[in-house]
PDB file of N, CA and C in Angstrom:
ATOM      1  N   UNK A   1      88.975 141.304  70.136  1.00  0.00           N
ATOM      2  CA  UNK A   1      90.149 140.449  70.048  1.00  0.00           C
ATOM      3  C   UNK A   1      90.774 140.239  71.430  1.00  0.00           C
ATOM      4  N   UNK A   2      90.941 141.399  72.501  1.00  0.00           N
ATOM      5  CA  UNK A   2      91.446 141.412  73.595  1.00  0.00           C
ATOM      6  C   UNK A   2      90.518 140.071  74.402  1.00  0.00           C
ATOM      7  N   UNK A   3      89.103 140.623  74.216  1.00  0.00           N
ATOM      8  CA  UNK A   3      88.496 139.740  75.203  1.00  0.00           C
ATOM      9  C   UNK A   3      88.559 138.257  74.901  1.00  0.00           C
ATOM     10  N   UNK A   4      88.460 137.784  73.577  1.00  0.00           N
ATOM     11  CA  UNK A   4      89.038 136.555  73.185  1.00  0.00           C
ATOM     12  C   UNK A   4      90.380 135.616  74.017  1.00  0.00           C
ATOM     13  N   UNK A   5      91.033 136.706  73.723  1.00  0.00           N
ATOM     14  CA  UNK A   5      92.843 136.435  74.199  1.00  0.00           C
ATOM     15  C   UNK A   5      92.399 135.799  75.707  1.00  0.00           C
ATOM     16  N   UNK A   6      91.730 136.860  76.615  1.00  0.00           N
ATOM     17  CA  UNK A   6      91.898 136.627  77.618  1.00  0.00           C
ATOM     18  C   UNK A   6      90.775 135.579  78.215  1.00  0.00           C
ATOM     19  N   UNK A   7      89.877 135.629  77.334  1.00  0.00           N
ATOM     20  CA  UNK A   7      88.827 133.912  77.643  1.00  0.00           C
ATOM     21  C   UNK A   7      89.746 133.071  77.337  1.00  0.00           C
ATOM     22  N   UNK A   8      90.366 133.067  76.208  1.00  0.00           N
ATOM     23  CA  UNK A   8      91.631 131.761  75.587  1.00  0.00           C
ATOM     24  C   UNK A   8      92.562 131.830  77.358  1.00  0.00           C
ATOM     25  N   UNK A   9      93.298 132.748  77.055  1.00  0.00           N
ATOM     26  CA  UNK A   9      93.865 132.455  78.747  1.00  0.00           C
ATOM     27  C   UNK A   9      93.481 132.164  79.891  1.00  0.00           C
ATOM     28  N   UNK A  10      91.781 132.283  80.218  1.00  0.00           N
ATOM     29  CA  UNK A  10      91.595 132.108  81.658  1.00  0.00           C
ATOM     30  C   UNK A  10      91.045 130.286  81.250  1.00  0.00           C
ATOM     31  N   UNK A  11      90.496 129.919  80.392  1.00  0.00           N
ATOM     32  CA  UNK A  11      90.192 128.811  79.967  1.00  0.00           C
ATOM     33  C   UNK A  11      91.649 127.558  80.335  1.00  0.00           C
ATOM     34  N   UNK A  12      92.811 128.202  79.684  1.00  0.00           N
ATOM     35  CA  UNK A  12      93.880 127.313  79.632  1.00  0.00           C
ATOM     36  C   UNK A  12      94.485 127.297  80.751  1.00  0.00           C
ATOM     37  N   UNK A  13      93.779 128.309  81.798  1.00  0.00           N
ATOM     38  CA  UNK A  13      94.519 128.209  83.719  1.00  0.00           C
ATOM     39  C   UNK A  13      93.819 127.451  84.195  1.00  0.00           C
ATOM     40  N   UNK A  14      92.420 127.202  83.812  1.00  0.00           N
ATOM     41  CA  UNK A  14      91.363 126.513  84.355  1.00  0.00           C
ATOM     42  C   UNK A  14      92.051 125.370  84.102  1.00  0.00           C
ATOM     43  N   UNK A  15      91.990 124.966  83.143  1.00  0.00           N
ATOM     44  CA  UNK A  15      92.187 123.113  82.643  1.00  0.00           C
ATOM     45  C   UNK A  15      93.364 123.053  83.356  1.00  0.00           C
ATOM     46  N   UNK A  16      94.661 123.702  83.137  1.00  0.00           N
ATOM     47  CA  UNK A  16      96.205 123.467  83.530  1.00  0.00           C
ATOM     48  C   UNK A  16      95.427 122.828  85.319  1.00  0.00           C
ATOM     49  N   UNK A  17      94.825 123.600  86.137  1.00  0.00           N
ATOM     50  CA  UNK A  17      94.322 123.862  87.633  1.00  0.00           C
ATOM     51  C   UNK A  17      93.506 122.745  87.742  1.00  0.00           C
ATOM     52  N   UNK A  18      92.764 122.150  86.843  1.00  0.00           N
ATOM     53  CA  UNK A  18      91.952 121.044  87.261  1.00  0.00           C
ATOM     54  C   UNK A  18      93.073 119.473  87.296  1.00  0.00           C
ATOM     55  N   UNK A  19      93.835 119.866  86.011  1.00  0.00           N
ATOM     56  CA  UNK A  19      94.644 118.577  86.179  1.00  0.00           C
ATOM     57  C   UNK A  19      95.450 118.258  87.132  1.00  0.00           C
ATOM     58  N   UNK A  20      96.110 120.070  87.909  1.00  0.00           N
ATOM     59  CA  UNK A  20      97.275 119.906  88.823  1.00  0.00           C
ATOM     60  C   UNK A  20      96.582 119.094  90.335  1.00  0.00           C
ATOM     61  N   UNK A  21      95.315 119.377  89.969  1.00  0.00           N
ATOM     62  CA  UNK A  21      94.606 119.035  91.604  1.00  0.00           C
ATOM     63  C   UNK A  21      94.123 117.461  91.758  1.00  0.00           C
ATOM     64  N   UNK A  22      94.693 117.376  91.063  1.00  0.00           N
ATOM     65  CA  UNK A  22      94.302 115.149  91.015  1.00  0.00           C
ATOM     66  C   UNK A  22      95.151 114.710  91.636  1.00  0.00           C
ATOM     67  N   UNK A  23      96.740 115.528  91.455  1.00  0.00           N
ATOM     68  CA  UNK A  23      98.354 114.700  91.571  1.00  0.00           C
ATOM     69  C   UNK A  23      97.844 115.097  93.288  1.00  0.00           C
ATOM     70  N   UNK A  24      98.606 113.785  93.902  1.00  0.00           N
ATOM     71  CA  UNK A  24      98.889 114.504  95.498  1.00  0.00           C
ATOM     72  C   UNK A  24     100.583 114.196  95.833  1.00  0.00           C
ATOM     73  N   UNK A  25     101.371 114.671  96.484  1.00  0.00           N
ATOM     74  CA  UNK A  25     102.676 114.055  97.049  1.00  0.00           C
ATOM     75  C   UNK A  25     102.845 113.114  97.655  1.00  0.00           C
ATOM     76  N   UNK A  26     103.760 112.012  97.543  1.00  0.00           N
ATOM     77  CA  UNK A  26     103.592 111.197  98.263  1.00  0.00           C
ATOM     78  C   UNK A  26     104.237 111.091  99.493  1.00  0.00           C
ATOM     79  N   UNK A  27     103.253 110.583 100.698  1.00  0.00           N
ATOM     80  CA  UNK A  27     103.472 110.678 102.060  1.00  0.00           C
ATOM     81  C   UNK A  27     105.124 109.863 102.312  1.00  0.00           C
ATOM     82  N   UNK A  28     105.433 110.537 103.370  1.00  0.00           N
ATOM     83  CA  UNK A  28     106.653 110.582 104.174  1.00  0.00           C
ATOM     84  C   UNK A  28     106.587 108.620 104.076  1.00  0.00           C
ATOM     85  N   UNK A  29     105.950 108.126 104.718  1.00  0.00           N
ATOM     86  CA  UNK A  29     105.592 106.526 104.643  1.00  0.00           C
ATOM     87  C   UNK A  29     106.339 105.817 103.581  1.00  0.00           C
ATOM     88  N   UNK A  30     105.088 106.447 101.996  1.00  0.00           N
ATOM     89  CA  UNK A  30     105.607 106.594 100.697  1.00  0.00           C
ATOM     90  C   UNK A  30     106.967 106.210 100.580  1.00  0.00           C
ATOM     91  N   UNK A  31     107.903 107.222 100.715  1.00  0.00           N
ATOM     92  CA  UNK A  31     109.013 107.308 100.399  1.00  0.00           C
ATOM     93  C   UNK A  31     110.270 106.326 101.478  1.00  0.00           C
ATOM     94  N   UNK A  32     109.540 106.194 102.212  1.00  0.00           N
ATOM     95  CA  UNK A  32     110.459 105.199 103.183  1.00  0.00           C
ATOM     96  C   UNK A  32     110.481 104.042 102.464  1.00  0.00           C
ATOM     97  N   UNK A  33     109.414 103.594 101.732  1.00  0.00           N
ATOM     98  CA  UNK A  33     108.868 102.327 101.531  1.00  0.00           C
ATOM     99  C   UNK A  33     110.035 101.928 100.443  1.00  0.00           C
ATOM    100  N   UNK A  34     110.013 103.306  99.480  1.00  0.00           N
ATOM    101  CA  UNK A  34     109.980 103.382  98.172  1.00  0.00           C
ATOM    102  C   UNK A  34     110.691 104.522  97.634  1.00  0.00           C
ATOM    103  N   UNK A  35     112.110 104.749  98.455  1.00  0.00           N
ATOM    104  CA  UNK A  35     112.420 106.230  97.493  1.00  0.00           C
ATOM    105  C   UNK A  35     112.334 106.277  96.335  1.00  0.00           C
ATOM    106  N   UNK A  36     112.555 107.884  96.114  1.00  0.00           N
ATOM    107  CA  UNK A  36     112.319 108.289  94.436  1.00  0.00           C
ATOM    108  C   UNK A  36     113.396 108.079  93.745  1.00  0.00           C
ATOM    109  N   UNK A  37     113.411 107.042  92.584  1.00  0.00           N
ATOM    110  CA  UNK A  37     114.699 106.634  92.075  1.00  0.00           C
ATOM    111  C   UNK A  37     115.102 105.326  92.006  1.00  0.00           C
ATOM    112  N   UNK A  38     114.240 104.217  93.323  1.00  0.00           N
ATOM    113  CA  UNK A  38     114.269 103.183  93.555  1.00  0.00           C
ATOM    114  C   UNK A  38     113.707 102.455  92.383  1.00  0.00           C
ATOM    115  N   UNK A  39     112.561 102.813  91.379  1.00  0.00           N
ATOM    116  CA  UNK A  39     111.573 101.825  90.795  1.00  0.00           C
ATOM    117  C   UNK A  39     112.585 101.948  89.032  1.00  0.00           C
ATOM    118  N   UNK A  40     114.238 101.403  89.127  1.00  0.00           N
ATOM    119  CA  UNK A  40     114.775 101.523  88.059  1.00  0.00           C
ATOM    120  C   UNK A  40     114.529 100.169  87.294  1.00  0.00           C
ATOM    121  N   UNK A  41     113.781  98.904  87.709  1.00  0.00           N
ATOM    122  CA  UNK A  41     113.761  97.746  86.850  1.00  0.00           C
ATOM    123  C   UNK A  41     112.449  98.028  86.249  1.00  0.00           C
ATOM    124  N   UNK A  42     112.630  97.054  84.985  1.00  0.00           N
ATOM    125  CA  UNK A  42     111.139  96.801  84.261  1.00  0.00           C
ATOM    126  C   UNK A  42     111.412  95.618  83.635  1.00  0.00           C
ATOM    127  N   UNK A  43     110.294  95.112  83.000  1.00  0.00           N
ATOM    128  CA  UNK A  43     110.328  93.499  82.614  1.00  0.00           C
ATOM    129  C   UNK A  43     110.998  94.404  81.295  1.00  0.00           C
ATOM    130  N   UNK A  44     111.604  93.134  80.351  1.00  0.00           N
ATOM    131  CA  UNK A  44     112.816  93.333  79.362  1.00  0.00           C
ATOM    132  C   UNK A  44     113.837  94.611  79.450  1.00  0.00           C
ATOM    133  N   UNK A  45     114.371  95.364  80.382  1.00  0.00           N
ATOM    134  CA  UNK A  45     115.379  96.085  80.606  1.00  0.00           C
ATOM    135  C   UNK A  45     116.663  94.701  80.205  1.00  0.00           C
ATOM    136  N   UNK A  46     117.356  95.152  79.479  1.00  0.00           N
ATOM    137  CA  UNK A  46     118.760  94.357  79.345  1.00  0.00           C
ATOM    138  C   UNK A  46     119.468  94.730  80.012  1.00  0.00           C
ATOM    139  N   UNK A  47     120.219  93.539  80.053  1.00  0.00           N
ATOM    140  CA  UNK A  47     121.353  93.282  81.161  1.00  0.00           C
ATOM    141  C   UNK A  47     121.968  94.659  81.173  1.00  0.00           C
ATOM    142  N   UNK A  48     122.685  94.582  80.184  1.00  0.00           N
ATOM    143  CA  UNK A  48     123.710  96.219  80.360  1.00  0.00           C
ATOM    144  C   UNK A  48     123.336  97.385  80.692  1.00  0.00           C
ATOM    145  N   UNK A  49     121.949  97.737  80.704  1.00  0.00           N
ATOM    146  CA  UNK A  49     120.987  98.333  81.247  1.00  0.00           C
ATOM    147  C   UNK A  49     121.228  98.633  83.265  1.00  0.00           C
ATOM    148  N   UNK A  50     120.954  97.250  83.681  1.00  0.00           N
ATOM    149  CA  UNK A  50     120.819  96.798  84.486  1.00  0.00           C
ATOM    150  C   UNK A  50     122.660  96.906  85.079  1.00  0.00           C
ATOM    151  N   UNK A  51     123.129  96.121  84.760  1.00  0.00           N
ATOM    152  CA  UNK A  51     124.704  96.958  85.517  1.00  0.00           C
ATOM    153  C   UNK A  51     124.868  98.509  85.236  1.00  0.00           C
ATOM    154  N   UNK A  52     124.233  98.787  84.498  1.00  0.00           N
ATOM    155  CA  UNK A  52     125.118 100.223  84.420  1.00  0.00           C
ATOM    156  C   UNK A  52     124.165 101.026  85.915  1.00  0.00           C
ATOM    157  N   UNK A  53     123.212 100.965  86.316  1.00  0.00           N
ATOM    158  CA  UNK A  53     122.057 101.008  87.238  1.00  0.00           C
ATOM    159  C   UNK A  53     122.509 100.356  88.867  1.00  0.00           C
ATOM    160  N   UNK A  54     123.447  99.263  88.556  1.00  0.00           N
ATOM    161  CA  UNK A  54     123.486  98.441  89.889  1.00  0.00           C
ATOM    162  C   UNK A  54     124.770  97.813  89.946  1.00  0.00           C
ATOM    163  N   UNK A  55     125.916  98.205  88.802  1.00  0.00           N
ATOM    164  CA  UNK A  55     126.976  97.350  88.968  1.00  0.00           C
ATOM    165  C   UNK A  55     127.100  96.150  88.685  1.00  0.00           C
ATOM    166  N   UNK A  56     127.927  95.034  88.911  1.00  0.00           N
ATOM    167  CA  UNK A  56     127.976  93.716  88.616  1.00  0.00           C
ATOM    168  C   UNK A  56     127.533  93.042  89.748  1.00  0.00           C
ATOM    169  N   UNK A  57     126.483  92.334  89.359  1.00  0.00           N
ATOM    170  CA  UNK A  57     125.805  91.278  90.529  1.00  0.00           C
ATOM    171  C   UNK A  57     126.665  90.617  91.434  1.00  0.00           C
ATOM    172  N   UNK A  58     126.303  90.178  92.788  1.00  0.00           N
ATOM    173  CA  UNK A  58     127.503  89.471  93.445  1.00  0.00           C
ATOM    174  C   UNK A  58     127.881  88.069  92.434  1.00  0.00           C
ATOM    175  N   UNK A  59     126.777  87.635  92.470  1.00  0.00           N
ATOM    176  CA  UNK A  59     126.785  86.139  91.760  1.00  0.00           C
ATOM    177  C   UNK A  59     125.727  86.165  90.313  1.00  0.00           C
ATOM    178  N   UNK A  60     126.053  85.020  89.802  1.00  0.00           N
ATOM    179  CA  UNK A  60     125.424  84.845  88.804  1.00  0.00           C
ATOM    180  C   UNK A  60     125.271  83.427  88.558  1.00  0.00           C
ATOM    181  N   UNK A  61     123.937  82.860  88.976  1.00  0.00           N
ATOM    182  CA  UNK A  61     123.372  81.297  88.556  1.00  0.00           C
ATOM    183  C   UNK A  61     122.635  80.915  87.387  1.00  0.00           C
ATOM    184  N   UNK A  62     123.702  80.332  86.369  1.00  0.00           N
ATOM    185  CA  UNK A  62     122.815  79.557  85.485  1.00  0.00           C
ATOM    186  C   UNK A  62     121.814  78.515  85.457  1.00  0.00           C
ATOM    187  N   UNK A  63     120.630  79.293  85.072  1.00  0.00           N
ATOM    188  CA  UNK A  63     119.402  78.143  85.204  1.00  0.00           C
ATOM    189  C   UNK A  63     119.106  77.004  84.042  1.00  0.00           C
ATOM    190  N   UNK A  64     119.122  77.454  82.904  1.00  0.00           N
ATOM    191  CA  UNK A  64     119.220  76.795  81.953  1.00  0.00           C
ATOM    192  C   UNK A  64     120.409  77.081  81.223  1.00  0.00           C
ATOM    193  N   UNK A  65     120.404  76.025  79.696  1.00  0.00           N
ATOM    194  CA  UNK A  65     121.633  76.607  78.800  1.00  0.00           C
ATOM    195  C   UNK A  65     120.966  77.252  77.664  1.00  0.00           C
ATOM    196  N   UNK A  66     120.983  77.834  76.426  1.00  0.00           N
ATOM    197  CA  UNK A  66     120.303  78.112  75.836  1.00  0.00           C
ATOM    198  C   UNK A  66     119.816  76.844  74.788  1.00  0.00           C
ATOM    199  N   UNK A  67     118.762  76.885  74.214  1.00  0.00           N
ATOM    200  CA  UNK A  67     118.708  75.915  73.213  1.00  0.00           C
ATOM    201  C   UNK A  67     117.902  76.526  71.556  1.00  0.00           C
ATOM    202  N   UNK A  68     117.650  75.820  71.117  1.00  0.00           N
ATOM    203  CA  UNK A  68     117.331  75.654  69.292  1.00  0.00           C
ATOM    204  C   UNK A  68     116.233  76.660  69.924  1.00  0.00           C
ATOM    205  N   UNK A  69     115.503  75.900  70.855  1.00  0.00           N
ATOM    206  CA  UNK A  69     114.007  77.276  71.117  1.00  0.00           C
ATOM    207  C   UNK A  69     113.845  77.733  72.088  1.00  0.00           C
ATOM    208  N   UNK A  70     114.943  77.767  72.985  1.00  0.00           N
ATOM    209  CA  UNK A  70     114.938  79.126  74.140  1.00  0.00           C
ATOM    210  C   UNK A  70     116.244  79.991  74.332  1.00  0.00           C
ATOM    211  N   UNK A  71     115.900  81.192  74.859  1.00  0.00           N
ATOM    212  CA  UNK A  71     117.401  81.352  75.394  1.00  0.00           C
ATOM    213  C   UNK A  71     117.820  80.915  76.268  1.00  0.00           C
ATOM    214  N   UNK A  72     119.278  80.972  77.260  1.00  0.00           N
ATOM    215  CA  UNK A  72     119.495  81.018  78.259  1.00  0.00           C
ATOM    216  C   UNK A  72     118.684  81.849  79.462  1.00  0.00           C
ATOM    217  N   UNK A  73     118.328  81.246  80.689  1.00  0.00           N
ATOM    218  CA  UNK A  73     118.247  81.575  81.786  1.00  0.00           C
ATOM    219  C   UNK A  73     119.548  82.127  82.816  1.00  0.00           C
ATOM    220  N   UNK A  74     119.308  82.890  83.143  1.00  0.00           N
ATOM    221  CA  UNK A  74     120.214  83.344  84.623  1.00  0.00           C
ATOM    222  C   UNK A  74     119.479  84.122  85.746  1.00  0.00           C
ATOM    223  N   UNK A  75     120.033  83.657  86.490  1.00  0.00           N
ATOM    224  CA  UNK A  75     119.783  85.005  88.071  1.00  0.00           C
ATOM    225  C   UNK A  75     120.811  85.205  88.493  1.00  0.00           C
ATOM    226  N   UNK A  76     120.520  86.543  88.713  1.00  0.00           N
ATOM    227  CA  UNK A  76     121.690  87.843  89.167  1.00  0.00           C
ATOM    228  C   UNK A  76     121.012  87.474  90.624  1.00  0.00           C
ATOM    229  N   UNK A  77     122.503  87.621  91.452  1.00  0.00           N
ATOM    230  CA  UNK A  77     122.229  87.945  92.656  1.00  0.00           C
ATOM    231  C   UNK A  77     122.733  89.306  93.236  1.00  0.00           C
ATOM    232  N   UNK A  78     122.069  89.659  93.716  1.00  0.00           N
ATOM    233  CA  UNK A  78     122.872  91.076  94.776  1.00  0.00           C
ATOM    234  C   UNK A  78     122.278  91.030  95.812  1.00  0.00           C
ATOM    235  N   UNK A  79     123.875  90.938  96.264  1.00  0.00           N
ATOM    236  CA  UNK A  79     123.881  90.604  98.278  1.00  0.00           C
ATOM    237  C   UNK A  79     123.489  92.349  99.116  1.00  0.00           C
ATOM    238  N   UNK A  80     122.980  91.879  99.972  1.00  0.00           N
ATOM    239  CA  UNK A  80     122.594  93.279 100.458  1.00  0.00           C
ATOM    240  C   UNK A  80     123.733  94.256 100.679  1.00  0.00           C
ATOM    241  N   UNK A  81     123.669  95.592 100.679  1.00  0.00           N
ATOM    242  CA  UNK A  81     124.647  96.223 101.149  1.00  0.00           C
ATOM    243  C   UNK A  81     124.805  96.558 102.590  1.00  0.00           C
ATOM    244  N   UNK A  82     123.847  96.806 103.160  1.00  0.00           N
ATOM    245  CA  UNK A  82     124.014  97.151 104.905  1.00  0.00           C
ATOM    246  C   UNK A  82     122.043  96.820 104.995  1.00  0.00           C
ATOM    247  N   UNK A  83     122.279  95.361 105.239  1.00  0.00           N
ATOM    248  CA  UNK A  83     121.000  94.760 105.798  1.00  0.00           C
ATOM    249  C   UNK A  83     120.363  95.632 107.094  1.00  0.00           C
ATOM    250  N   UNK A  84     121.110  96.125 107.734  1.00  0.00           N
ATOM    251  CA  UNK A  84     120.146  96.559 108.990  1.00  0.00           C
ATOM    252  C   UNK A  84     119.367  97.907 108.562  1.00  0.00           C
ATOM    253  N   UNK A  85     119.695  98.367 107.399  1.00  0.00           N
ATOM    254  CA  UNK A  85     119.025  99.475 107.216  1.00  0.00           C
ATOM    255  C   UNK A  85     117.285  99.011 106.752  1.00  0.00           C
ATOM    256  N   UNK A  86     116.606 100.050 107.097  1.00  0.00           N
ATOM    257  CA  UNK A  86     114.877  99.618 107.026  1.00  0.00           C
ATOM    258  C   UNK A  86     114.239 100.543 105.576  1.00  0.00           C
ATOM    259  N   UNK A  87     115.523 101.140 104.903  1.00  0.00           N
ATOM    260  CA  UNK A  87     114.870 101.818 103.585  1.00  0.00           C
ATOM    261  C   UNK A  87     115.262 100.850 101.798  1.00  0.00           C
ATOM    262  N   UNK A  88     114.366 100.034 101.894  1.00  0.00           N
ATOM    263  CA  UNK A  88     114.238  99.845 100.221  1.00  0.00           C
ATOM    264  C   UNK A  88     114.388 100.101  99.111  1.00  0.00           C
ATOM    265  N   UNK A  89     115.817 100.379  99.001  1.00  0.00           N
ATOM    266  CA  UNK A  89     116.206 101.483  97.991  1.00  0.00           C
ATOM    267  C   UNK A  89     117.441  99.891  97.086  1.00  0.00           C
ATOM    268  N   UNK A  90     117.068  99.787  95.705  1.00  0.00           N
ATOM    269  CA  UNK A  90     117.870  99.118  95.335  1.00  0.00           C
ATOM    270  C   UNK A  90     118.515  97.690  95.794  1.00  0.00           C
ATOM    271  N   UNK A  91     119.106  97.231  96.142  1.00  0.00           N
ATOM    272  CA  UNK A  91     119.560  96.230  97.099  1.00  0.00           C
ATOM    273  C   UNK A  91     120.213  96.556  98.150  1.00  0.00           C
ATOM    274  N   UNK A  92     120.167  98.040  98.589  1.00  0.00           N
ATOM    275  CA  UNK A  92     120.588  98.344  99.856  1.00  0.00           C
ATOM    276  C   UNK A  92     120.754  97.547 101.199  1.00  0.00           C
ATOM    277  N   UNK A  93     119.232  97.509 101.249  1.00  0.00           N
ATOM    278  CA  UNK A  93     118.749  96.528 102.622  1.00  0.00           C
ATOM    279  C   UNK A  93     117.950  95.356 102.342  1.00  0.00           C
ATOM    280  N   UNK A  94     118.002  94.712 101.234  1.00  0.00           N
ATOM    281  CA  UNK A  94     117.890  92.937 101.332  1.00  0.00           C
ATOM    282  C   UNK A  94     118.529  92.857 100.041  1.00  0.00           C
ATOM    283  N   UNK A  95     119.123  91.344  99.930  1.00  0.00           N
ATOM    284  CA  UNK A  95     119.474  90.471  98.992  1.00  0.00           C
ATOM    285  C   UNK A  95     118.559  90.670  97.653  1.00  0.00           C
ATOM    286  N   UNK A  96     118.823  91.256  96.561  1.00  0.00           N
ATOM    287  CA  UNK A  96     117.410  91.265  95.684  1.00  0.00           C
ATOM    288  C   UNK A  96     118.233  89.557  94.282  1.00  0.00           C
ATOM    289  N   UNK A  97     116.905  89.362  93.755  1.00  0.00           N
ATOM    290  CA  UNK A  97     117.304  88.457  92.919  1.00  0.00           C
ATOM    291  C   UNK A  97     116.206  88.478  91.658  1.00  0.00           C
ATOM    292  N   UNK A  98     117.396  88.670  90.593  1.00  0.00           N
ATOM    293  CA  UNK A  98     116.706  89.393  89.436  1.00  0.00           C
ATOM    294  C   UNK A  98     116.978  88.500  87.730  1.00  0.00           C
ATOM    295  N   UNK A  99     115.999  88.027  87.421  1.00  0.00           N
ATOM    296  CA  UNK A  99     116.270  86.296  86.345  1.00  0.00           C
ATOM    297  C   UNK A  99     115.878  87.489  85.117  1.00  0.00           C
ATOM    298  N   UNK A 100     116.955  86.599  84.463  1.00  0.00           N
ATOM    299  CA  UNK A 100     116.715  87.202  82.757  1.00  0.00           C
ATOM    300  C   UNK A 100     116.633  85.926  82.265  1.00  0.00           C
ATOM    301  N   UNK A 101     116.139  86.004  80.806  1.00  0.00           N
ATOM    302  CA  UNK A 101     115.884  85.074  80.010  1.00  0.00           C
ATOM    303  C   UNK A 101     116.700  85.890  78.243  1.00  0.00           C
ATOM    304  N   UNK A 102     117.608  84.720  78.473  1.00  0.00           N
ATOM    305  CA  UNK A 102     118.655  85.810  77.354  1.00  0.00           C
ATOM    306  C   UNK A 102     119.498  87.269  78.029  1.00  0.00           C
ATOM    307  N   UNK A 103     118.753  88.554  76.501  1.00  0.00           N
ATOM    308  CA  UNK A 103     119.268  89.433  77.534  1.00  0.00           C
ATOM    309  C   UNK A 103     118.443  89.951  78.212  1.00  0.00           C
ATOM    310  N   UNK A 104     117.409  89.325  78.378  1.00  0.00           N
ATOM    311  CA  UNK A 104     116.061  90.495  78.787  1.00  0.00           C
ATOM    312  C   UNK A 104     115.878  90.261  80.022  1.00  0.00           C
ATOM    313  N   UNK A 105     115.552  91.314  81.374  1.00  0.00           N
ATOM    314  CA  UNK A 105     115.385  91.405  82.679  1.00  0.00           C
ATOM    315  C   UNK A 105     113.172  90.482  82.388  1.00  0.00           C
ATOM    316  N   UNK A 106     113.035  89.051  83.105  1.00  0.00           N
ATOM    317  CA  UNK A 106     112.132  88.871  83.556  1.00  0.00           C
ATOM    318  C   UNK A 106     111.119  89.068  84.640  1.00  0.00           C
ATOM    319  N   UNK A 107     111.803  89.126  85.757  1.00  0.00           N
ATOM    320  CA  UNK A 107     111.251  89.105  87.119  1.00  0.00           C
ATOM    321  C   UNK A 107     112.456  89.472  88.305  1.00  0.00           C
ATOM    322  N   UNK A 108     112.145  89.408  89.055  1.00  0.00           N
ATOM    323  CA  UNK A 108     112.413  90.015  90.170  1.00  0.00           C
ATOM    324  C   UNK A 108     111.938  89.969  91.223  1.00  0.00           C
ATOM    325  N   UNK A 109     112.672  89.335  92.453  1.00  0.00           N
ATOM    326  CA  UNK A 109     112.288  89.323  93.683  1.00  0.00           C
ATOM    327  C   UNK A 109     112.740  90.013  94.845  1.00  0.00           C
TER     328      UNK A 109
END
């Protein structure tokens, strides 16, 4: 029974050890590019979603109105916060511009 236990245990360090060795950290570069925390949009995130994450957009342009078979269009704008900075975090350092269709987050530039 002992020796069981402990094949069952060295078996389940093995597998745990093969999976841990795939992940790598991501390089210093990485994270300049892209801090951790930055990647909060996804296609259909709703709006309220989305302010509670980033606040109220500077602006807001209506693209369409809604009709019988679409919703409304909009783009959120958010003006940069301190453009000279070189880290990509949110709309920190550029203008980002982010279109919903209804309430749902589409795209993003």
């Amino acid at each position: 029974m002992k020796k069981l236990l402990i094949l069952l245990m060295c078996l389940a360090a093995s597998i745990s050890l093969i999976s841990c060795a795939e992940m790598s950290p991501p390089t210093p570069m990485d994270v300049l590019r892209n801090p951790l925390g930055t990647d909060a949009l996804y296609k259909g995130m709703p709006k309220g979603e989305v302010i509670e994450y980033w606040g109220e957009p500077s602006s807001i342009n209506r693209l369409e109105e809604a009709t019988a078979f679409s919703n409304a269009k909009e783009e959120w704008i958010y003006n940069a916060k301190y453009p000279a900075v070189q880290i990509n975090a949110d709309y920190l350092a550029k203008t980002r511009h982010l279109f919903f269709e209804g309430d749902s987050l589409i795209r993003w530039e």
